[in-house]
C-alpha atoms as a PDB file:
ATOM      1  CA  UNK A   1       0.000   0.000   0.000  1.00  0.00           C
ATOM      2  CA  UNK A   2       2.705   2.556   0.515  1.00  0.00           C
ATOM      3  CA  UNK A   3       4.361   1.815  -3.212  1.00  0.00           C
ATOM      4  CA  UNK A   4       0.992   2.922  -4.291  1.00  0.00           C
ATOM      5  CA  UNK A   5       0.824   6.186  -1.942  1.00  0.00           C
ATOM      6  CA  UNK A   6       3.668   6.732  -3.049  1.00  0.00           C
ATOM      7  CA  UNK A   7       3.608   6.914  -6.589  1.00  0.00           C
ATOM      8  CA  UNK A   8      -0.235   7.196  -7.107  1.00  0.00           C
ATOM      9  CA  UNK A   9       0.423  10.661  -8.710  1.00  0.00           C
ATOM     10  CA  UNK A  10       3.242   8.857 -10.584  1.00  0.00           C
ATOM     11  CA  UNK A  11       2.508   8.884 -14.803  1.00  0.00           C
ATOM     12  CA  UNK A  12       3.611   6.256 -17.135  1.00  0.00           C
ATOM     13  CA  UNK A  13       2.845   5.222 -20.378  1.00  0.00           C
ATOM     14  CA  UNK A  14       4.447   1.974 -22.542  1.00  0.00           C
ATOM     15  CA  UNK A  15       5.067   3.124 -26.289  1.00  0.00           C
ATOM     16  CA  UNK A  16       6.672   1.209 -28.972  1.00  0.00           C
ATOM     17  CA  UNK A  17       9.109   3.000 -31.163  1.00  0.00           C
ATOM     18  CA  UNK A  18      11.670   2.081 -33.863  1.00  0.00           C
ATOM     19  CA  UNK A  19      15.375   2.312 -31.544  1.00  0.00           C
ATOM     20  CA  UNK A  20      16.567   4.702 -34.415  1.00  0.00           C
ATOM     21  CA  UNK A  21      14.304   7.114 -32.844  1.00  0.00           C
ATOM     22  CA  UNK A  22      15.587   6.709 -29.964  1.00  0.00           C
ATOM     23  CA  UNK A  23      18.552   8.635 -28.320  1.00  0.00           C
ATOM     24  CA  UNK A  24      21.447   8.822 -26.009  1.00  0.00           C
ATOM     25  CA  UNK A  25      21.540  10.959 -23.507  1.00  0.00           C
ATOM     26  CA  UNK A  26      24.641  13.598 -23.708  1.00  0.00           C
ATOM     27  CA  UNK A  27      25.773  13.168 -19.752  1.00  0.00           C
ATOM     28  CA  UNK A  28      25.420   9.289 -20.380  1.00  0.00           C
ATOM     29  CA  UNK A  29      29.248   8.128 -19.123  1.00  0.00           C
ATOM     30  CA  UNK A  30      28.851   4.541 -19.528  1.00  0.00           C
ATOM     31  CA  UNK A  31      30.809   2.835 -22.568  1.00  0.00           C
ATOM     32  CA  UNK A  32      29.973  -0.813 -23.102  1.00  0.00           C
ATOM     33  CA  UNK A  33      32.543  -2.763 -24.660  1.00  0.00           C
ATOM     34  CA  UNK A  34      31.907  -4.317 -27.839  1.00  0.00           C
ATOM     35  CA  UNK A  35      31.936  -8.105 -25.894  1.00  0.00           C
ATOM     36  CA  UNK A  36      29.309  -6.422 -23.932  1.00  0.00           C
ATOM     37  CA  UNK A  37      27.248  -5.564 -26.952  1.00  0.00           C
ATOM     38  CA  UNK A  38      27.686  -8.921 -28.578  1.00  0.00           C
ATOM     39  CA  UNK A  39      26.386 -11.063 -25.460  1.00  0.00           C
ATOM     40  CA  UNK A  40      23.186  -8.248 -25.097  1.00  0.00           C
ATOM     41  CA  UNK A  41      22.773  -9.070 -29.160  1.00  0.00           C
ATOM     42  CA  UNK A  42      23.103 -13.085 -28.242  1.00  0.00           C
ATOM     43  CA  UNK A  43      20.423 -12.434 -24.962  1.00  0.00           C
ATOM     44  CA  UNK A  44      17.836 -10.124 -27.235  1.00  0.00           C
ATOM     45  CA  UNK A  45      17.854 -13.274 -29.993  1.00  0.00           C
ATOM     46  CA  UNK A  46      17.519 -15.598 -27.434  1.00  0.00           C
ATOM     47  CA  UNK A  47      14.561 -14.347 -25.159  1.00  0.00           C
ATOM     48  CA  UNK A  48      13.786 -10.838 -26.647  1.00  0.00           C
ATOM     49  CA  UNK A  49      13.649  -7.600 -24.722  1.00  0.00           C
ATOM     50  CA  UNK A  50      12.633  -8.741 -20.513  1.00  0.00           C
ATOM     51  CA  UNK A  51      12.967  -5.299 -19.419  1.00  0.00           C
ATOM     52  CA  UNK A  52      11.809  -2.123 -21.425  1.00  0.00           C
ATOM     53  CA  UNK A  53      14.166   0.404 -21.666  1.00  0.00           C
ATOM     54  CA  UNK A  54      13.175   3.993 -20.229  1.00  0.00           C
ATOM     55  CA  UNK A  55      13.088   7.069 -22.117  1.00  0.00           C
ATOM     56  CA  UNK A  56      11.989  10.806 -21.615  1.00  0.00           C
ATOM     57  CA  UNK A  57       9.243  12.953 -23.207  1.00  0.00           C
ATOM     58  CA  UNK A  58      11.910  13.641 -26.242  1.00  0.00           C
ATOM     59  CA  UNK A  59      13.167  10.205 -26.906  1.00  0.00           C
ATOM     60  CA  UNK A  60      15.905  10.648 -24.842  1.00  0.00           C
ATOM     61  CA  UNK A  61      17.067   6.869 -23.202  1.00  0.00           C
ATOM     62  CA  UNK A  62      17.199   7.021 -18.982  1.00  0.00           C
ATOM     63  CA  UNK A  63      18.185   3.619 -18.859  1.00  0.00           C
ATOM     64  CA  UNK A  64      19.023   0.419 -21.760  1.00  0.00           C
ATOM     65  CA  UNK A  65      21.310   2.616 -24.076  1.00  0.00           C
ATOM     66  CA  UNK A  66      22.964  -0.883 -24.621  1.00  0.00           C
ATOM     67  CA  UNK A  67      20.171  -3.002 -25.100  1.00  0.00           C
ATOM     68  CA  UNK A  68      19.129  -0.687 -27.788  1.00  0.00           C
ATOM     69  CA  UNK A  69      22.609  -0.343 -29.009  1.00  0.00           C
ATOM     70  CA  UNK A  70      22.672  -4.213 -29.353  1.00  0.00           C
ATOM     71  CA  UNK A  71      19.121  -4.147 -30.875  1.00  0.00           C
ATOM     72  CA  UNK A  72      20.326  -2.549 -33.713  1.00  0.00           C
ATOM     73  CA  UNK A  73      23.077  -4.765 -34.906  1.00  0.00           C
END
């Protein structure tokens, strides 16, 4: 009950967009390597996307610039 309190006034919405719309954000300092990359690749064709990656109002990613990195190779 206090999750929901919480974020009652909380807004979210699930849309699905082509990753090339999608982009990085400028003060993003992680750097995957490409080994990295290739085993997210590997994961995606194995089971698909588990988690959604998380992007502002503009497109810009929050969180899963790798998984969408590897979704495009």
């Amino acid at each position: 009950m206090r999750y929901e309190q919480h974020f009652s006034n909380l807004r979210l919405q699930i849309d699905y967009v082509l990753t090339g719309s999608l982009k990085s954000a400028k003060h993003n300092a992680r750097v995957h390597s490409p080994r990295q990359i290739n085993a997210l690749v590997k994961s995606i064709e194995a089971v698909g996307f588990v988690a959604p990656v998380i992007a502002d109002e503009n497109d810009v990613l929050i969180a899963g610039d790798a998984r969408v990195e590897a979704a495009g190779k």
